[in-house]
Protein backbone atom coordinates (compact mmCIF):
# COMPACT_ATOMS: atom_id res chain seq x y z
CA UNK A 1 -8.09 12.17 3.78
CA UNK A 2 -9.47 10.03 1.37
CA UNK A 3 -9.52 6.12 0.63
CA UNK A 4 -6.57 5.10 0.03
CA UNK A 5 -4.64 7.28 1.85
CA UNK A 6 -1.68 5.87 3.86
CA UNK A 7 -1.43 8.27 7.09
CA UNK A 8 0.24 8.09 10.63
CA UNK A 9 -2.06 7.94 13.90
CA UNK A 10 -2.05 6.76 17.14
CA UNK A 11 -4.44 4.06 16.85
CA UNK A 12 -6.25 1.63 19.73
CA UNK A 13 -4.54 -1.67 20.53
CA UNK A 14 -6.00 -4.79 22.10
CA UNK A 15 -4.14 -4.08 25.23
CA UNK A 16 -5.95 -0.53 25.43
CA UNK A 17 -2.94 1.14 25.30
CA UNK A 18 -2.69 3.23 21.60
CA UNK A 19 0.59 3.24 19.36
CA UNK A 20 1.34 5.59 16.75
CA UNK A 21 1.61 3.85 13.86
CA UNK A 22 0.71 3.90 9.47
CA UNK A 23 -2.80 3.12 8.95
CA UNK A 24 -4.69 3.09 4.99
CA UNK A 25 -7.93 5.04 5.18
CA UNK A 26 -10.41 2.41 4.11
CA UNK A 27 -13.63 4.36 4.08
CA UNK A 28 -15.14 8.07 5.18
CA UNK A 29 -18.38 7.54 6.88
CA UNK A 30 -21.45 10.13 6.32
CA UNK A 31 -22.34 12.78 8.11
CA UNK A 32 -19.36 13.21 10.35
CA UNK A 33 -16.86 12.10 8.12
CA UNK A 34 -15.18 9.27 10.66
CA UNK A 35 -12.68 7.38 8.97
CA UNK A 36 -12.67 3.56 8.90
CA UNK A 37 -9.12 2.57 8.63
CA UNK A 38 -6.65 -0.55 9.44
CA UNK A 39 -3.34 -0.82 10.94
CA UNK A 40 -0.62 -1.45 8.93
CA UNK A 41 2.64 -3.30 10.53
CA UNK A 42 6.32 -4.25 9.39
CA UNK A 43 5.69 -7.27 11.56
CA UNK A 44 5.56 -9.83 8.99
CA UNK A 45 5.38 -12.85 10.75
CA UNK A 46 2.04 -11.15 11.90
CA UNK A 47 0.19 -12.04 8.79
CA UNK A 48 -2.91 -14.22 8.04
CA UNK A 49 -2.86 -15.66 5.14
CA UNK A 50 -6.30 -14.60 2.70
CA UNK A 51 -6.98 -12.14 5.31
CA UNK A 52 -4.46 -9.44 6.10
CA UNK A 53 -2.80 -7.72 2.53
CA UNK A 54 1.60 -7.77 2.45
CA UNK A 55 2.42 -4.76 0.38
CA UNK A 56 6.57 -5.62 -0.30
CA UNK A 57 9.45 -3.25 -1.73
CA UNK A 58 9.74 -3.96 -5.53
CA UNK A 59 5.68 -4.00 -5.91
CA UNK A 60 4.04 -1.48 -7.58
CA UNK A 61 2.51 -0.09 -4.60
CA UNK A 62 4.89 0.05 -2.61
CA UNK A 63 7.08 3.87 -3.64
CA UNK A 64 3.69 5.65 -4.08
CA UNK A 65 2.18 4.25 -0.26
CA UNK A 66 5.11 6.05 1.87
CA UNK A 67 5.86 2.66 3.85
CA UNK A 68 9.59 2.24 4.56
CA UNK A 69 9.53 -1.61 4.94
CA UNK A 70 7.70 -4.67 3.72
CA UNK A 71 4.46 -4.61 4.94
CA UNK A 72 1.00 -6.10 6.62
CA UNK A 73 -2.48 -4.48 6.13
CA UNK A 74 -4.59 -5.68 9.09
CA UNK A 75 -7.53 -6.56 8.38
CA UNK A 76 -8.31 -7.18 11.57
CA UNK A 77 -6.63 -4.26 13.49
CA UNK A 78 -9.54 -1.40 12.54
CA UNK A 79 -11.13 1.32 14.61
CA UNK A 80 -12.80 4.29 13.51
CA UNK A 81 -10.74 7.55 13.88
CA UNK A 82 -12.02 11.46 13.94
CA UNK A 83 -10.90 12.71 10.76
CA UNK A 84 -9.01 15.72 13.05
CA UNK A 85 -7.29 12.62 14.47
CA UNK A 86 -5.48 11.77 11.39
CA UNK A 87 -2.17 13.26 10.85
CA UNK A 88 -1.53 14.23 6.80
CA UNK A 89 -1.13 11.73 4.48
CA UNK A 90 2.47 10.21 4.03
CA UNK A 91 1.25 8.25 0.62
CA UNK A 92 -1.58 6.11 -1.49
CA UNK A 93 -2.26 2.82 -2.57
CA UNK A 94 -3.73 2.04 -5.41
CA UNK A 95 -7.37 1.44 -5.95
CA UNK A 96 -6.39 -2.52 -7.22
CA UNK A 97 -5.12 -2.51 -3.83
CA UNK A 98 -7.60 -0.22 -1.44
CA UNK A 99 -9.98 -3.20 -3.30
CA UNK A 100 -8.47 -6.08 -2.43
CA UNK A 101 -8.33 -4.41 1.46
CA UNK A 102 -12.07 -4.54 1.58
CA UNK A 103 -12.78 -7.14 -0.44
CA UNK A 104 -10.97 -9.25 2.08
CA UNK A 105 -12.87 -7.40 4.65
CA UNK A 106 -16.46 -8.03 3.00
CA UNK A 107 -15.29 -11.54 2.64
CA UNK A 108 -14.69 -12.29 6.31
CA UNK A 109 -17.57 -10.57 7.09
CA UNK A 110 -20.10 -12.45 4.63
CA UNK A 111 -18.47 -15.67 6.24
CA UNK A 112 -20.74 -14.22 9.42
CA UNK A 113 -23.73 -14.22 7.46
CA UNK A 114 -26.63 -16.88 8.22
């Protein structure tokens, strides 16, 4: 697994319970090799505009990531995974797009900064 990778896991939600669902591999942390990664959902009334990332059929992205439907990156469904956690990799993003996803990120986050 490597950024940009679009894989399948079962993946924490905020009820506790997990869900198997696709997640993009954001970042492999060192030493260990964790993987940062963020849901991805067909839910698309679920998105937050200048936040979360719609990946759509048609777009150039879209064939090469795997996903069967229009899309949402979450930017704000992420958890850190095991890398033995991860099932194999069903497709890849660009790295346009794996740069927009954490630019959007880094963005939120500098919004924290004081």
């Amino acid at each position: 697994m490597t950024p940009g990778d679009i894989a399948i896991s079962a993946i924490p939600q905020a009820d506790g319970k997990t869900k198997l669902r696709p997640l993009a591999v954001l970042s492999e942390f060192p030493r260990h090799g964790d993987l940062l990664v963020c849901g991805i959902t067909s839910q698309m009334w679920n998105f937050t505009e200048g936040f979360d990332v719609p990946l759509r059929k048609g777009e150039p992205d879209f064939e090469k990531s795997g996903l069967k439907r229009d899309s949402i990156f979450r930017m704000g469904h992420l958890t850190v995974l095991a890398r033995n956690k991860v099932s194999g990799s069903i497709g890849k993003i660009s790295d346009e797009l794996l740069n927009k996803l954490i630019a959007n990120l880094m963005s939120h986050l500098a919004k924290s900064l004081r």
